[in-house]
Protein backbone atom coordinates (compact mmCIF):
# COMPACT_ATOMS: atom_id res chain seq x y z
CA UNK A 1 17.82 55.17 -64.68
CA UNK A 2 17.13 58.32 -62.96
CA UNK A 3 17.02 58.51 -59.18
CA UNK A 4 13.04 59.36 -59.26
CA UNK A 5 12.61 55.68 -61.76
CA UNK A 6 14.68 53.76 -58.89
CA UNK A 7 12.58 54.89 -56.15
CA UNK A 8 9.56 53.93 -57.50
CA UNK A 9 10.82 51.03 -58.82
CA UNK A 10 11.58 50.18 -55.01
CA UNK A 11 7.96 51.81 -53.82
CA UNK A 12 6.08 49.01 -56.16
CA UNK A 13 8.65 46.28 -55.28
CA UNK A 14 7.82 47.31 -51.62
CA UNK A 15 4.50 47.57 -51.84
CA UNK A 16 4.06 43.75 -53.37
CA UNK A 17 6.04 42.74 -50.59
CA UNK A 18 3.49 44.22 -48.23
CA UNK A 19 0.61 42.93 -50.22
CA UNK A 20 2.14 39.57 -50.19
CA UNK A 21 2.70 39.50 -46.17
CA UNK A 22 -0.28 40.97 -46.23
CA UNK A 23 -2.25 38.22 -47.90
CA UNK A 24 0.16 35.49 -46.21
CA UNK A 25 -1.05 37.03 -42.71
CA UNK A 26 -5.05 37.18 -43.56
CA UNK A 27 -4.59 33.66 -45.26
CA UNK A 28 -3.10 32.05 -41.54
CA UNK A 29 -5.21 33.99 -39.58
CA UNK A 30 -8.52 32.76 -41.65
CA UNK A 31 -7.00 29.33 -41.00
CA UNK A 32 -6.99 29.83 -37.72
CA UNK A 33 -10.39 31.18 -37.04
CA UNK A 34 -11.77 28.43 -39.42
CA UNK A 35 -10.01 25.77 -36.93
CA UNK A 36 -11.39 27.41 -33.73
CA UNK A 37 -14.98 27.88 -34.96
CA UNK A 38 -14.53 24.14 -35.95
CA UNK A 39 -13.93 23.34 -32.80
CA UNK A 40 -16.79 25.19 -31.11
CA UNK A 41 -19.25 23.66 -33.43
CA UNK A 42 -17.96 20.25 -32.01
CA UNK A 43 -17.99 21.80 -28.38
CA UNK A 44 -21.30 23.24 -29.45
CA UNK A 45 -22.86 19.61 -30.46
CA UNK A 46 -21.17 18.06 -27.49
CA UNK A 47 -23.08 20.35 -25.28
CA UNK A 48 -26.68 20.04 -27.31
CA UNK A 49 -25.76 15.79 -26.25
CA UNK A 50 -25.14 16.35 -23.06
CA UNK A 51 -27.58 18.81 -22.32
CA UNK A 52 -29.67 16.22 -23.85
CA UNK A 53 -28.99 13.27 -21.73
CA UNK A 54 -28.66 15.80 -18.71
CA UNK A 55 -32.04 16.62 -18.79
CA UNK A 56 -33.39 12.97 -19.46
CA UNK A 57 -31.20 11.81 -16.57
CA UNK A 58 -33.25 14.59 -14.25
CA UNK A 59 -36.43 13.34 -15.44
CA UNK A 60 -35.91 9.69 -14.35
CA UNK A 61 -34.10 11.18 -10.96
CA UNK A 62 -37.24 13.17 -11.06
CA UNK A 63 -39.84 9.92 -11.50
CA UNK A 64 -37.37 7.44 -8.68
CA UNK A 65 -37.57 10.58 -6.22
CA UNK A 66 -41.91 10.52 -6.77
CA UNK A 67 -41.57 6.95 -6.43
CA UNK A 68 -39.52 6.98 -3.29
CA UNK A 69 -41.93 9.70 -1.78
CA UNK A 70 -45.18 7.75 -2.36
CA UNK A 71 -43.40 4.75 -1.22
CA UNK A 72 -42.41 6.59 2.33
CA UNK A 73 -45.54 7.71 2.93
CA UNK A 74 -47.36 4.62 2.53
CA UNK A 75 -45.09 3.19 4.78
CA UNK A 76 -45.13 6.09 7.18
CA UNK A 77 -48.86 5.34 6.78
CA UNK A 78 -48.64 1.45 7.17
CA UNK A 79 -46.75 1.76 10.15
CA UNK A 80 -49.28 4.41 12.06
CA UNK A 81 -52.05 2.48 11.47
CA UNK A 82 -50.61 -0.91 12.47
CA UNK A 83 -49.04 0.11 15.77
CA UNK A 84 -45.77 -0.27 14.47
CA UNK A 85 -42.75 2.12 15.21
CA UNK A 86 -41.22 3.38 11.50
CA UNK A 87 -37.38 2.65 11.16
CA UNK A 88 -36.92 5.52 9.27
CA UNK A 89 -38.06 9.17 9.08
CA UNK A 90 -37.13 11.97 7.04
């Protein structure tokens, strides 16, 4: 074999190798992207749930604090036109 057949022999076998790593490397990496966009899909549901219940929890807070108002002034109101001195102010 002459010297110019050996050193292309040793370009191609050389050049697999770095196709192979090359492959290996995209193949982990793609497995590793794949697991992280996994897990913001679940982060991403988690937070579509809680949003969710956040906003329902708001609306009740929402309805007790409209009850409590109403509820304060008619005793704020009660309590003027009776005579009597309110235990309570805001």
């Amino acid at each position: 074999m002459n010297n110019s057949q050996s050193d292309l022999t040793l370009n191609a076998f050389t050049g697999e190798l770095v196709k192979e790593k090359m492959e290996m490397s995209y193949t982990r990496i793609r497995e590793l992207y794949n697991l992280k966009q996994i897990e913001i899909e679940k982060m991403e549901e988690k937070i579509v749930k809680l949003t969710d219940k956040l906003s329902d929890l708001k609306a009740d807070r929402q309805q007790f604090e409209d009850e409590l108002n109403g509820l304060y002034e008619s005793y704020v109101t009660y309590c003027r036109e009776t005579g009597f001195k309110p235990a309570f102010e805001l």
